[in-house]
N, C-alpha and C. Protein backbone atom coordinates (compact mmCIF):
# COMPACT_ATOMS: atom_id res chain seq x y z
N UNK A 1 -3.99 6.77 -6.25
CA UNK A 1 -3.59 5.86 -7.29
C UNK A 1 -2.07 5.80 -7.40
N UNK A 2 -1.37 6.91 -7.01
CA UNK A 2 -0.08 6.83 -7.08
C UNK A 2 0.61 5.93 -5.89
N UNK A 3 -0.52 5.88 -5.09
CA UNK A 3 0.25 5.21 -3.60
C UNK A 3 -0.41 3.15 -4.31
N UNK A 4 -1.07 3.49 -4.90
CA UNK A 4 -1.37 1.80 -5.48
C UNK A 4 0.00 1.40 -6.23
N UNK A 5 0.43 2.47 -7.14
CA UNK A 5 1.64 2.21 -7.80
C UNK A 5 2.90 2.02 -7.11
N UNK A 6 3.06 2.72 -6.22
CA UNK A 6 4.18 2.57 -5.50
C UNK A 6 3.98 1.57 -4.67
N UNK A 7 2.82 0.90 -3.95
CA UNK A 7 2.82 -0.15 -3.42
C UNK A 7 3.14 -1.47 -4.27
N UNK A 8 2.51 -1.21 -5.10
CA UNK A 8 2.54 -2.80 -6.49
C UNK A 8 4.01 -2.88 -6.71
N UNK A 9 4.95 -1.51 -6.89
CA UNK A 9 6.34 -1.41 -7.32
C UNK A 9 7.00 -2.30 -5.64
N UNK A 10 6.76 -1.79 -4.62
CA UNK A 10 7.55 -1.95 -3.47
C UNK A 10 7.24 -3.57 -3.12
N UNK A 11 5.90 -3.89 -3.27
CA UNK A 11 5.63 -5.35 -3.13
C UNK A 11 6.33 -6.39 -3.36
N UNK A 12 6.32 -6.14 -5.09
CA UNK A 12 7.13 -6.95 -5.99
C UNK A 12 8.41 -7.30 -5.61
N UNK A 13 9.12 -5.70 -5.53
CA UNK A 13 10.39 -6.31 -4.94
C UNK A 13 10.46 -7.02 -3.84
N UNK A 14 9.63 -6.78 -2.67
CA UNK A 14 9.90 -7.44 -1.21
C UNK A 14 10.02 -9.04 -1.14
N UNK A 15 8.60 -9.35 -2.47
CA UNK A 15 8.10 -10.66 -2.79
C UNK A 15 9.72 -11.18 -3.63
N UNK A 16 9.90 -10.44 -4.17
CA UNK A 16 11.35 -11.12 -5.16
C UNK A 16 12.44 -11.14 -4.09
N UNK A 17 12.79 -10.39 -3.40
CA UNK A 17 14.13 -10.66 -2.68
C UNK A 17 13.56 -11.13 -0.72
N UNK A 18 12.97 -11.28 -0.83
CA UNK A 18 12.48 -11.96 0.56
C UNK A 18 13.06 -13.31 1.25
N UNK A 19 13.48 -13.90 2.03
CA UNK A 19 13.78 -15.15 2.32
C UNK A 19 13.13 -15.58 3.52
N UNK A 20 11.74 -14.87 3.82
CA UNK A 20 11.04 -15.11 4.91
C UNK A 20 9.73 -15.27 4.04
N UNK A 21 9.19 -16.82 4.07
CA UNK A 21 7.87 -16.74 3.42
C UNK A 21 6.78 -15.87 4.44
N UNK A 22 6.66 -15.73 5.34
CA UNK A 22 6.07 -14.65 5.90
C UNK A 22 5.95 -13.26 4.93
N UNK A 23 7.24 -12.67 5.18
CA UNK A 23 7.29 -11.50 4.64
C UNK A 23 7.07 -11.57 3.26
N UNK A 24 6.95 -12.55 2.65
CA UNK A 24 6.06 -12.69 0.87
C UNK A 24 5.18 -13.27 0.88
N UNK A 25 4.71 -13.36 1.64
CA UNK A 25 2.91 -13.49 2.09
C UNK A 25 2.40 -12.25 1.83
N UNK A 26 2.81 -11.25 3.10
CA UNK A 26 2.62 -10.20 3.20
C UNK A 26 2.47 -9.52 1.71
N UNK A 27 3.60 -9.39 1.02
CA UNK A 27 3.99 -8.97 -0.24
C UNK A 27 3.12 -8.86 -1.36
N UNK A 28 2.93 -10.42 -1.08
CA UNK A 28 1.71 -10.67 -2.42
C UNK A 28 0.56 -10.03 -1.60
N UNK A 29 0.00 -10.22 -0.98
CA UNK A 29 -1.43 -10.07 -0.35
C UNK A 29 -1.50 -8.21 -1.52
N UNK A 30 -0.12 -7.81 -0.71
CA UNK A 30 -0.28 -6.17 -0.70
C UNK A 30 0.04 -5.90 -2.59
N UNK A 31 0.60 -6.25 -3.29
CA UNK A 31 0.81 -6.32 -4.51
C UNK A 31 -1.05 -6.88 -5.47
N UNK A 32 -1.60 -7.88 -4.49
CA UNK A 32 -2.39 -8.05 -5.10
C UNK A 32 -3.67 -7.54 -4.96
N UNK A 33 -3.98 -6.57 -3.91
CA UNK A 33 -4.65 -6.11 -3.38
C UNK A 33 -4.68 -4.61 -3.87
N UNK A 34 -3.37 -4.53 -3.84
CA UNK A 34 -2.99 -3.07 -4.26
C UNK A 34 -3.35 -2.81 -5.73
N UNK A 35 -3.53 -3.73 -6.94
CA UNK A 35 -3.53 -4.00 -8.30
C UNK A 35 -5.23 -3.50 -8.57
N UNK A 36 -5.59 -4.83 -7.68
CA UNK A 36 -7.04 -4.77 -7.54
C UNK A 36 -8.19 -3.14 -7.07
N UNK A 37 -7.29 -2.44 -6.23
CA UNK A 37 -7.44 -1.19 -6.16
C UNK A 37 -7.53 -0.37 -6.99
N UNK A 38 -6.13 -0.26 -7.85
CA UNK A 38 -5.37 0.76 -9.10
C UNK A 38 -6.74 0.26 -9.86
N UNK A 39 -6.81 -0.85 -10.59
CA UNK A 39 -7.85 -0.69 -11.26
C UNK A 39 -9.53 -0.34 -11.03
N UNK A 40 -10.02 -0.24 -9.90
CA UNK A 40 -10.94 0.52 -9.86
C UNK A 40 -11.08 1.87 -9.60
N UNK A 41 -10.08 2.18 -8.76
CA UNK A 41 -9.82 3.23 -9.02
C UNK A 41 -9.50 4.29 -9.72
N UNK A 42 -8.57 3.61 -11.20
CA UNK A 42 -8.61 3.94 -12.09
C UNK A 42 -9.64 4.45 -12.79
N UNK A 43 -10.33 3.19 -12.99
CA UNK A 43 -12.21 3.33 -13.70
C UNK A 43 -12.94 4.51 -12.97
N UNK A 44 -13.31 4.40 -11.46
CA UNK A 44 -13.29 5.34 -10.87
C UNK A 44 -12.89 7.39 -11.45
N UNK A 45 -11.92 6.87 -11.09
CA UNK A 45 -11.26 8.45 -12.00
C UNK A 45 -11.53 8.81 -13.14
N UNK A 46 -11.57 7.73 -13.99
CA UNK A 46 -11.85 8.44 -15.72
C UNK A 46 -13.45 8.79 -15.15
N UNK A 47 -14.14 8.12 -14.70
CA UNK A 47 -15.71 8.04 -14.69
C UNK A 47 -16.12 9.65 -14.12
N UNK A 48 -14.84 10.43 -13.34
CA UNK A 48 -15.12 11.38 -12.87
C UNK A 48 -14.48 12.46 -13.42
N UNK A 49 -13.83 12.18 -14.27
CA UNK A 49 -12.86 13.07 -14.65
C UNK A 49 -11.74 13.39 -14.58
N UNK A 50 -11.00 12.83 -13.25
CA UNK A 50 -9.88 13.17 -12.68
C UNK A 50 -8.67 12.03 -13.24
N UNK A 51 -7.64 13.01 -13.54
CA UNK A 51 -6.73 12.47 -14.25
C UNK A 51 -5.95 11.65 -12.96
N UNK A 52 -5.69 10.52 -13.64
CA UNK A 52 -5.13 9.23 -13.43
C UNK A 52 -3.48 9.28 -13.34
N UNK A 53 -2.59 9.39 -12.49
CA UNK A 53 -1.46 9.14 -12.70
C UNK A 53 -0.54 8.10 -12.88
N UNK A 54 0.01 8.00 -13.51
CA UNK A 54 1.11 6.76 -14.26
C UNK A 54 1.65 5.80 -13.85
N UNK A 55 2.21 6.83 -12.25
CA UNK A 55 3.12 6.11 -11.80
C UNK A 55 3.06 6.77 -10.17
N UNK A 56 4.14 6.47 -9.07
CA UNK A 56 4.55 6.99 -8.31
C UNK A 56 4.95 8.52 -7.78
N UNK A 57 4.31 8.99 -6.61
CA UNK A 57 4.80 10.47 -6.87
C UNK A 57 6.69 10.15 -6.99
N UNK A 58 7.35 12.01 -6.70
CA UNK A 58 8.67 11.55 -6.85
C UNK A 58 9.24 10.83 -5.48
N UNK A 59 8.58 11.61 -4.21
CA UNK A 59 8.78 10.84 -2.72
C UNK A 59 8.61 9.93 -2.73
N UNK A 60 7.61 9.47 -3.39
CA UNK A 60 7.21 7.58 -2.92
C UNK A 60 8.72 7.01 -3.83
N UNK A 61 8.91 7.51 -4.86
CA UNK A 61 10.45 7.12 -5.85
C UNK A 61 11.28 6.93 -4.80
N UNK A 62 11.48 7.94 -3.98
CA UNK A 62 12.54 7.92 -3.40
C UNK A 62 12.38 7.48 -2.11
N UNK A 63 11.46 7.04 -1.23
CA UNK A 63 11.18 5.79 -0.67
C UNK A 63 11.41 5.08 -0.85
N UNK A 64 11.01 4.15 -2.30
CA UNK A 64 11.15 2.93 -2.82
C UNK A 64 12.83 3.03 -2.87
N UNK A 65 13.78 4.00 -3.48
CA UNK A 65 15.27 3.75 -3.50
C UNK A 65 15.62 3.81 -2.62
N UNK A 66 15.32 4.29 -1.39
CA UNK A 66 15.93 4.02 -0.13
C UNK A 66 16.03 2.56 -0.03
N UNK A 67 14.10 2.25 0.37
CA UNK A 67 14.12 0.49 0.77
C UNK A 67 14.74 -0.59 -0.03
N UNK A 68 14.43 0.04 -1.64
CA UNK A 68 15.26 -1.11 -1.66
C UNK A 68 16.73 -1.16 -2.28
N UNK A 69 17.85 -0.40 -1.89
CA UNK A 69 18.86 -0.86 -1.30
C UNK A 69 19.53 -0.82 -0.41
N UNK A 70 18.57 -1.08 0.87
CA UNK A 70 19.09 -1.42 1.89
C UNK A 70 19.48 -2.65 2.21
N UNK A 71 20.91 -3.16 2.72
CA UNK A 71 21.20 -4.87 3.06
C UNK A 71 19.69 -5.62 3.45
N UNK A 72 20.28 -6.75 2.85
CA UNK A 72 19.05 -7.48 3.41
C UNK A 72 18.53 -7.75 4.47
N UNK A 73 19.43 -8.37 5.50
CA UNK A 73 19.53 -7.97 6.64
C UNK A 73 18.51 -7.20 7.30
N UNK A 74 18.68 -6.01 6.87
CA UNK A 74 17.53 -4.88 7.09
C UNK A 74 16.60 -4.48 6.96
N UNK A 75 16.22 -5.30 5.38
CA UNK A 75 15.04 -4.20 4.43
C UNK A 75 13.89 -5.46 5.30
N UNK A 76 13.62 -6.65 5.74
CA UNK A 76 12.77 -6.95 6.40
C UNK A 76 12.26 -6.31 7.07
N UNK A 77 13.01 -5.83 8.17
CA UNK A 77 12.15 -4.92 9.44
C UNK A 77 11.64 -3.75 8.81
N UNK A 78 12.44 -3.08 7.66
CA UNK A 78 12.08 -2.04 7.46
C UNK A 78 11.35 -1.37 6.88
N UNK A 79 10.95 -2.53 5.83
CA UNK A 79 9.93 -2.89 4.85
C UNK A 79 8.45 -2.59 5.74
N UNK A 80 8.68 -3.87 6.49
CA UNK A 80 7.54 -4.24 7.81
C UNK A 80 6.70 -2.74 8.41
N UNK A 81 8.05 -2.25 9.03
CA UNK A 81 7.81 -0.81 9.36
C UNK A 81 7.64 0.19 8.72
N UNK A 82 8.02 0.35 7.18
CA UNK A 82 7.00 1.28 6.45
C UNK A 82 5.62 0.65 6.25
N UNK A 83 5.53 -0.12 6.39
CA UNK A 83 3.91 -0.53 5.72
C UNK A 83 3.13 -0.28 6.77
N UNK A 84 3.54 -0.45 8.09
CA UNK A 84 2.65 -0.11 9.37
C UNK A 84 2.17 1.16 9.18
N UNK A 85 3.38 2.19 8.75
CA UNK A 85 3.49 3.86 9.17
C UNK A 85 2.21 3.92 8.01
N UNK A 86 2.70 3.47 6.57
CA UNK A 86 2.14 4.15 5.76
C UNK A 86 0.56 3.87 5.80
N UNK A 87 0.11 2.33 6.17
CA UNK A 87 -0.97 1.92 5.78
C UNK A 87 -1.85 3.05 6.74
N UNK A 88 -1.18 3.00 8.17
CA UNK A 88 -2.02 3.86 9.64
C UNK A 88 -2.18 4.85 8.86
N UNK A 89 -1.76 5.74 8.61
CA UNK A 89 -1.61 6.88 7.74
C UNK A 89 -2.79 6.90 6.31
N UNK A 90 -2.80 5.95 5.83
CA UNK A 90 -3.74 6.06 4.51
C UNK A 90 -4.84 5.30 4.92
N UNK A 91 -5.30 4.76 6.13
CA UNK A 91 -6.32 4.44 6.96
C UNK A 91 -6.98 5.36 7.39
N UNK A 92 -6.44 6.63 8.07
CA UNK A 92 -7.15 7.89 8.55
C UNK A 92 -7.17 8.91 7.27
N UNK A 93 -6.53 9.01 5.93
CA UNK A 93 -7.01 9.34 5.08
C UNK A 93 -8.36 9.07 4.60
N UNK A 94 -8.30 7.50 4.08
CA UNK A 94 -9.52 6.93 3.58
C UNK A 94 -10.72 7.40 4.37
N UNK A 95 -10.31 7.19 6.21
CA UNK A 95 -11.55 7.82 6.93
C UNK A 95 -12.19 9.08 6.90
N UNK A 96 -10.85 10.06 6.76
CA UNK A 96 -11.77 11.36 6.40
C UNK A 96 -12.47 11.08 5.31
N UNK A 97 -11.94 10.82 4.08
CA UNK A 97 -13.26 11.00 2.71
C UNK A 97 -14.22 9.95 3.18
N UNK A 98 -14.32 8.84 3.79
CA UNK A 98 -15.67 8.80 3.87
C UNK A 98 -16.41 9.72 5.13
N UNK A 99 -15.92 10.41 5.86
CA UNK A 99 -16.88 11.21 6.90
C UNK A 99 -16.92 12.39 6.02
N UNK A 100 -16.10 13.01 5.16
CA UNK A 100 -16.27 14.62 4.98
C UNK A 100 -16.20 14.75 3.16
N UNK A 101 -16.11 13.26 2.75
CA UNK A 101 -16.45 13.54 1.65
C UNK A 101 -17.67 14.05 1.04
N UNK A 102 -17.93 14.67 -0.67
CA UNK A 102 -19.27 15.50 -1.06
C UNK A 102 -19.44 14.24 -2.26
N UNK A 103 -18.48 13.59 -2.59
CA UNK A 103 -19.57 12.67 -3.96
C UNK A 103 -19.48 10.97 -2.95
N UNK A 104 -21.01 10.33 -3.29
CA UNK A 104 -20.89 9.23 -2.79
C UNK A 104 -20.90 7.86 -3.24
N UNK A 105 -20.05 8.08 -4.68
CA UNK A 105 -19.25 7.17 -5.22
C UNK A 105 -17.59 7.22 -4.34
N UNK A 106 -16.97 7.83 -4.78
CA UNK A 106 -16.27 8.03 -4.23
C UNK A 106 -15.90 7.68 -2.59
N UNK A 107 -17.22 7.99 -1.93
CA UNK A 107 -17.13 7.50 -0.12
C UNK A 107 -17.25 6.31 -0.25
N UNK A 108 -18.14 5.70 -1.40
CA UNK A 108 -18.18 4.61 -0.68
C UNK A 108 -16.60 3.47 -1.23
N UNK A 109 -16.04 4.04 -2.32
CA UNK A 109 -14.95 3.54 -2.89
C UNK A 109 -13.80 3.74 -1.68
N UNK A 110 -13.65 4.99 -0.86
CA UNK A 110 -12.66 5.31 0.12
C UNK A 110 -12.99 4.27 1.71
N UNK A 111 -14.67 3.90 1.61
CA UNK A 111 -14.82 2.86 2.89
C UNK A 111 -13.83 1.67 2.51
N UNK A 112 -14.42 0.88 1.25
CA UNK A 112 -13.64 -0.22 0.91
C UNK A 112 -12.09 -0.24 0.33
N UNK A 113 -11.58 0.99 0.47
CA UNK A 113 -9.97 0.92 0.54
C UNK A 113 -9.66 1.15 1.80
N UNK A 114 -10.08 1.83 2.80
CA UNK A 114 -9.97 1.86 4.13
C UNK A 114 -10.02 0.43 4.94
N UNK A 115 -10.82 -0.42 4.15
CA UNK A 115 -11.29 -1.78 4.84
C UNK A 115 -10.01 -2.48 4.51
N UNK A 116 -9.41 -2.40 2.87
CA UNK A 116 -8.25 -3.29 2.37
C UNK A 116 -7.14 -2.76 3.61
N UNK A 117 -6.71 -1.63 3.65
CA UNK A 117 -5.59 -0.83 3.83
C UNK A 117 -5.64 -1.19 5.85
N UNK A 118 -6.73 -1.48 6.24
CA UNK A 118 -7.00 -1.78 7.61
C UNK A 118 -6.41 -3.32 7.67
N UNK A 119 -6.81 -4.18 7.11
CA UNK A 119 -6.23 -5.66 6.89
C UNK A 119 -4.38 -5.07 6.49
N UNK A 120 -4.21 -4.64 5.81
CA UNK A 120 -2.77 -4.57 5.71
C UNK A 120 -1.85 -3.98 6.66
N UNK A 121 -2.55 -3.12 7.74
CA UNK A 121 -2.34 -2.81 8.49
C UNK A 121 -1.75 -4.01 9.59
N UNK A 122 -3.06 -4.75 9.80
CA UNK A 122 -3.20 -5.80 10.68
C UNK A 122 -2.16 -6.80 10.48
N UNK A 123 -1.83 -7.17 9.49
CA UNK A 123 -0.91 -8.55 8.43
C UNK A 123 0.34 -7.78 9.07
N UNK A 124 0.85 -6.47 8.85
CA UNK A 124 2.28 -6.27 8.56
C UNK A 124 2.24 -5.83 10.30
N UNK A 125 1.68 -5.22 11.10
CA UNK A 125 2.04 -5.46 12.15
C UNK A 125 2.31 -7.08 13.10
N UNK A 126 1.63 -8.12 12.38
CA UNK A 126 1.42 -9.31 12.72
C UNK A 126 3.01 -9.97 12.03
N UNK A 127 3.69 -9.67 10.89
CA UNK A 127 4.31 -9.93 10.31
C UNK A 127 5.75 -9.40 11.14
N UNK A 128 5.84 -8.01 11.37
CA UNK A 128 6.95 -7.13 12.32
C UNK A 128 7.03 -8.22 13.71
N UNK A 129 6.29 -8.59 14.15
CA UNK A 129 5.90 -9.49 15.32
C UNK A 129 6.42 -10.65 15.24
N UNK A 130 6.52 -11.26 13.96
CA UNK A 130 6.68 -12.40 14.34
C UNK A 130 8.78 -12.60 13.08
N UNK A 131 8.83 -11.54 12.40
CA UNK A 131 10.12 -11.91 11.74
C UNK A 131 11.28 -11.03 13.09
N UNK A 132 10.81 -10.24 14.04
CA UNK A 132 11.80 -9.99 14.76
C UNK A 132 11.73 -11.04 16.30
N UNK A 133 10.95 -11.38 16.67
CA UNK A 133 11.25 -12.63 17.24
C UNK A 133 12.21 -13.01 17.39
């Protein structure tokens, strides 16, 4: 849930300072997708008990201040290229809990963020592809 927050936070900005409708395509998709997540997931969590966090861990903070003030110039590709790293990355997360997870609410909640987070995968490598061109 903290990585929904920090995505919705990082989106926004990309979508606000972007001058490639491509890359705020991307943006929204992931801002709105990412929203749509937080809140079931949310529900999710109270339903289980597990406390819900607010916001962003402090790393993802300081991720987000890196990217965004970097020249503009830059924060395209770089944007692009965290979302590849991170999504691959929270793709083989999602996959373990559904192979080795024990509650199956939960697995089946980690298939269908694995499914979102696989499409975002796909978009921002498709996106890296076509704004460095």
């Amino acid at each position: 849930m903290a990585n929904d927050h920090f995505e919705i936070m990082l989106g926004k900005f990309a979508a606000r300072h972007s001058t490639d409708g491509r890359l705020s395509a991307l943006a929204g998709r992931i801002v709105s997708d990412h929203t749509m997540a937080l809140k079931a997931a949310t529900a999710l969590a109270r339903d289980k008990g597990i406390e819900v966090p607010a916001r962003p861990t402090p790393m993802m903070l300081w991720h987000l201040h890196i990217l965004t003030t970097l020249p503009d110039d830059r924060f395209a590709r770089e944007f692009t290229t965290f979302q590849i790293r991170a999504h691959a990355d929270n793709v083989v997360l999602a996959g373990s809990e559904v192979r080795f997870g024990q509650d199956e609410q939960i697995k089946k909640f980690a298939d269908q963020e694995s499914t979102m987070l696989s499409k975002h995968l796909r978009l921002a490598r498709q996106t890296l592809g076509k704004i460095t061109e």
